[in-house]
C-alpha atoms as a PDB file:
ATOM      1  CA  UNK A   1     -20.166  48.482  12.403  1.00  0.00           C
ATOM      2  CA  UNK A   2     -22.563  46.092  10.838  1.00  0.00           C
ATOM      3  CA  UNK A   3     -19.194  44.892   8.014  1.00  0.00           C
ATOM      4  CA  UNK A   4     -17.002  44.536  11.227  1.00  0.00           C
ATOM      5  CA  UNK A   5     -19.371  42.148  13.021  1.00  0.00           C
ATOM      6  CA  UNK A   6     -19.361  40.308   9.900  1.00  0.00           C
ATOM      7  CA  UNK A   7     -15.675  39.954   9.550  1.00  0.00           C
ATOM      8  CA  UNK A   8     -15.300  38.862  12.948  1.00  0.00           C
ATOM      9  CA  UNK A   9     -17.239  36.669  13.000  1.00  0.00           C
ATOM     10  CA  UNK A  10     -16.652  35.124   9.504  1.00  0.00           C
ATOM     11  CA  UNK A  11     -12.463  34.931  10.274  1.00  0.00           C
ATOM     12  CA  UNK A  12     -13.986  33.183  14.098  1.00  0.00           C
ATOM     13  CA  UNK A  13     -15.818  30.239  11.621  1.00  0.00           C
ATOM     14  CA  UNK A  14     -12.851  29.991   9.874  1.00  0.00           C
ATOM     15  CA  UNK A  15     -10.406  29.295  12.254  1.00  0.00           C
ATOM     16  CA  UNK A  16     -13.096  26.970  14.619  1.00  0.00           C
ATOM     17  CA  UNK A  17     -13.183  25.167  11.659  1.00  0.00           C
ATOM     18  CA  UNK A  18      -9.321  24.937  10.353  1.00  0.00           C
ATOM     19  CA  UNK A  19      -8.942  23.721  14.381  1.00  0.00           C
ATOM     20  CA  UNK A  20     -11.377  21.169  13.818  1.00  0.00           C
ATOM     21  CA  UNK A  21     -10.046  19.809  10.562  1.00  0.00           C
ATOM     22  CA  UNK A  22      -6.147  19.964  12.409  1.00  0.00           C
ATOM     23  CA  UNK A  23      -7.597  17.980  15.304  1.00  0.00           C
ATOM     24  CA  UNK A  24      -9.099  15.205  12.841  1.00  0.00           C
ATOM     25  CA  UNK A  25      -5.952  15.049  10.629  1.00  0.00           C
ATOM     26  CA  UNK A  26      -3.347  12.692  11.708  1.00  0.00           C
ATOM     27  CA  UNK A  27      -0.001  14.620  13.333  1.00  0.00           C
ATOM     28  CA  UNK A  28       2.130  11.682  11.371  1.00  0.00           C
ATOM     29  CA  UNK A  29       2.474   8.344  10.426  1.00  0.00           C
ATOM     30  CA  UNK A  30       0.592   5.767  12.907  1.00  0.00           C
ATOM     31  CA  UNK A  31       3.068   3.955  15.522  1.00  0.00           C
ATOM     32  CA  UNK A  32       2.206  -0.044  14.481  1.00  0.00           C
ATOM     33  CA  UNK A  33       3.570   1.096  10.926  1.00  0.00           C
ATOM     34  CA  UNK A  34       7.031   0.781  12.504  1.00  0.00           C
ATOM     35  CA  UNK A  35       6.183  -3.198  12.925  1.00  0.00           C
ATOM     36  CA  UNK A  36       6.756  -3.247   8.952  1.00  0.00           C
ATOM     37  CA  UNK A  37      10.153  -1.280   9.077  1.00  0.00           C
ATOM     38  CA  UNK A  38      12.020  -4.820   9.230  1.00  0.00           C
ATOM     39  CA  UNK A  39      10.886  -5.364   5.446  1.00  0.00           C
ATOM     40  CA  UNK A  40      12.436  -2.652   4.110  1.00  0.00           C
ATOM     41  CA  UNK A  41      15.556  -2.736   1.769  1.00  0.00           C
ATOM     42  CA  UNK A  42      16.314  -5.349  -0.968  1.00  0.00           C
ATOM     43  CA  UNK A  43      15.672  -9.110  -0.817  1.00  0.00           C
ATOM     44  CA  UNK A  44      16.003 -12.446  -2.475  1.00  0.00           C
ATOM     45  CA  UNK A  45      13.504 -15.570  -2.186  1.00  0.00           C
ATOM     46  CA  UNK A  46      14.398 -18.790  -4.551  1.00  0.00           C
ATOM     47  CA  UNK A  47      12.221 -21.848  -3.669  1.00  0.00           C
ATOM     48  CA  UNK A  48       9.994 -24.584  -5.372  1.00  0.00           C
ATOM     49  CA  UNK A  49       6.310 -24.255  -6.637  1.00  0.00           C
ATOM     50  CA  UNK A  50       4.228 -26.641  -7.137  1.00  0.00           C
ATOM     51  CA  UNK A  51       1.040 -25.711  -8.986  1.00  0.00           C
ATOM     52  CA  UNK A  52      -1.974 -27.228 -10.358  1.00  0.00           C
ATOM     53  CA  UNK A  53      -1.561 -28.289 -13.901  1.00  0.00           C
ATOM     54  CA  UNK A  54       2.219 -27.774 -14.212  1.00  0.00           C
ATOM     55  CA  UNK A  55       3.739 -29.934 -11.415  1.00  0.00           C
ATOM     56  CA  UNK A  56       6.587 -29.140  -9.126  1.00  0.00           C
ATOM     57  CA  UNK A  57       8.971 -26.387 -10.088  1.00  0.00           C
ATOM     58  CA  UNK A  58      11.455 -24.104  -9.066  1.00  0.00           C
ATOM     59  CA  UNK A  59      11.284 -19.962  -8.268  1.00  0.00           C
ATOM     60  CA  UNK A  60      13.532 -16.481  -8.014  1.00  0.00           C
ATOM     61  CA  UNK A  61      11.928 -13.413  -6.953  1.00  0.00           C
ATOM     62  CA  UNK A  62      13.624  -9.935  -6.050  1.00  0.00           C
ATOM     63  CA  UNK A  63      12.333  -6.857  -4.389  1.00  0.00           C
ATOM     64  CA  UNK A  64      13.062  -3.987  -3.166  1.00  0.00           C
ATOM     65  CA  UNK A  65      10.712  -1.806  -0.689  1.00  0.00           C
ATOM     66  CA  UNK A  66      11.031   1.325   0.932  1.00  0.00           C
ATOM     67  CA  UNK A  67       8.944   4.025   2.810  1.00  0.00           C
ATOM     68  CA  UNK A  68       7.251   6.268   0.387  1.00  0.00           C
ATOM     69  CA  UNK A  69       7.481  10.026   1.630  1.00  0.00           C
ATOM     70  CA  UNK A  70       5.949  10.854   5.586  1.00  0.00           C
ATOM     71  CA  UNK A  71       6.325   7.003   5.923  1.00  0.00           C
ATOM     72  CA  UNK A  72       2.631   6.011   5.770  1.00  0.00           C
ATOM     73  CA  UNK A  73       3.090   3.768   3.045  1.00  0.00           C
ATOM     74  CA  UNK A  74       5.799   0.693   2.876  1.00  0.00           C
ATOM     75  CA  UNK A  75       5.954  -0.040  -1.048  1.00  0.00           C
ATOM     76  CA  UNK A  76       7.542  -2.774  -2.719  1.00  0.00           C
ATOM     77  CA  UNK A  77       8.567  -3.156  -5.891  1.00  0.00           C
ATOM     78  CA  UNK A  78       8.683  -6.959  -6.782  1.00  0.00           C
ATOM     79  CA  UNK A  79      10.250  -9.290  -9.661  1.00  0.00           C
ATOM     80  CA  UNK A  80       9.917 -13.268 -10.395  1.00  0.00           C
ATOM     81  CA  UNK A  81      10.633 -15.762 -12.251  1.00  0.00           C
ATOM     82  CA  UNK A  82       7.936 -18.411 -11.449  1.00  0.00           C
ATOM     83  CA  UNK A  83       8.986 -21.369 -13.815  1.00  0.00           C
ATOM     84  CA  UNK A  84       5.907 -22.541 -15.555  1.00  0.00           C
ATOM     85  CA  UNK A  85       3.636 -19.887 -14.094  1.00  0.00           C
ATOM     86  CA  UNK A  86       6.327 -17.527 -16.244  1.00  0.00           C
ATOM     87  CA  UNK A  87       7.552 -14.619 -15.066  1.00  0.00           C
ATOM     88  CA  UNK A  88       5.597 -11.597 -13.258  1.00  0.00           C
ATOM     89  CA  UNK A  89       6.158  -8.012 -12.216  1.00  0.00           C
ATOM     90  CA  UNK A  90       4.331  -6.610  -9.003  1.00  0.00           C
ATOM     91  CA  UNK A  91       3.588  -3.963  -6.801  1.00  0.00           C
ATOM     92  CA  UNK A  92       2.370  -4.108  -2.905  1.00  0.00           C
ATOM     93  CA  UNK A  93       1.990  -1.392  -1.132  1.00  0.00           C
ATOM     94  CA  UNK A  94       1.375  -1.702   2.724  1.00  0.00           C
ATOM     95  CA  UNK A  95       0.415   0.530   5.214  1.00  0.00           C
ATOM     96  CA  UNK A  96      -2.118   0.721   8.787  1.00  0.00           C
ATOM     97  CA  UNK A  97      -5.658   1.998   9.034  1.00  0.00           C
ATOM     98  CA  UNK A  98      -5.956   3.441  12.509  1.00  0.00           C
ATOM     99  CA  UNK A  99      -9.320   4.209  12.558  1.00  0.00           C
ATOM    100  CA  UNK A 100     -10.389   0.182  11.526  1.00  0.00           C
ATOM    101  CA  UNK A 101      -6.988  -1.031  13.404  1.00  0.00           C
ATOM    102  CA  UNK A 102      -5.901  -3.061  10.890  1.00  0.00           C
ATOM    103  CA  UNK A 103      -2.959  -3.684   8.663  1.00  0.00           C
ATOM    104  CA  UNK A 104      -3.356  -3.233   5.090  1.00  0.00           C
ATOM    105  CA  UNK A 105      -1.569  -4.839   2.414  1.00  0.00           C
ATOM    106  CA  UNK A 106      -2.444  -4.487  -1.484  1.00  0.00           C
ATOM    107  CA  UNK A 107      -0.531  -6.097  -4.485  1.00  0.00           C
ATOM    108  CA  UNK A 108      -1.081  -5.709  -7.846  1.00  0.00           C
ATOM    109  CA  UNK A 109      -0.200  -7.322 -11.010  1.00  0.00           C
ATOM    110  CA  UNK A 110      -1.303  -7.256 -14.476  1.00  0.00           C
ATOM    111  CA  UNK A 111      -3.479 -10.281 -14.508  1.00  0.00           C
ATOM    112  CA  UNK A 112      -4.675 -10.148 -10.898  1.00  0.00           C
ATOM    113  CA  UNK A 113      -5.233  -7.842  -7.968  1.00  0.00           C
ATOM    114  CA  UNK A 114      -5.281  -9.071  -4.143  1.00  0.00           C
ATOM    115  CA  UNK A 115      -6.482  -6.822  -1.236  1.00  0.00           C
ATOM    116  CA  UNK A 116      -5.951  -8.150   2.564  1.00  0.00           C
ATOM    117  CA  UNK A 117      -6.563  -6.558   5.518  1.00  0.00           C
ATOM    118  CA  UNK A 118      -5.751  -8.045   9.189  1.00  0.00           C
END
């Protein structure tokens, strides 16, 4: 009797708490990430520069972002030619934190990292 009370109630903790933990995970990607669906796909950007040290200048820059599986994430995957500056390979990766309300946006390089949230 005394091993079936303790079953019981050991599978009842179990399941209060995989409830809990299904309540507190997300059911799917957050609604506002569908505000960054328009930057999606492949683009082009050419335009001037003009930077401290090395004057005016021109620019070419391709990328190409997409949703990275269950659509949480938006990543981009980014190439330029930046005249003087040289030329640079980069990754952002942007996404939504409901729980601050914010969107988040991260890019990364080899010389430099920039984190921005808004």
């Amino acid at each position: 009797m005394k091993r079936t009370t303790a079953i019981v109630l050991g599978l009842t903790m179990i399941l209060t708490a995989a409830a809990a933990i299904a309540q507190m995970t997300p059911s799917g990607p957050a609604p506002e990430l569908k505000k960054l669906d328009f930057m999606s796909g492949d683009w082009t950007a050419e335009g001037t520069t003009n930077s401290p040290g090395s004057g005016p200048g021109k620019f070419t820059q391709t990328s190409h972002a997409e949703w990275l599986e269950g659509n949480y994430f938006l990543v981009a995957h980014n190439e330029g030619d930046y005249g003087a500056m040289g030329k640079a390979k980069e990754l952002a990766v942007m996404g939504y934190d409901p729980h601050r309300k914010v969107y988040t946006f991260q890019q990364r390089r080899r010389s430099w990292r920039l984190d921005w949230h808004r």
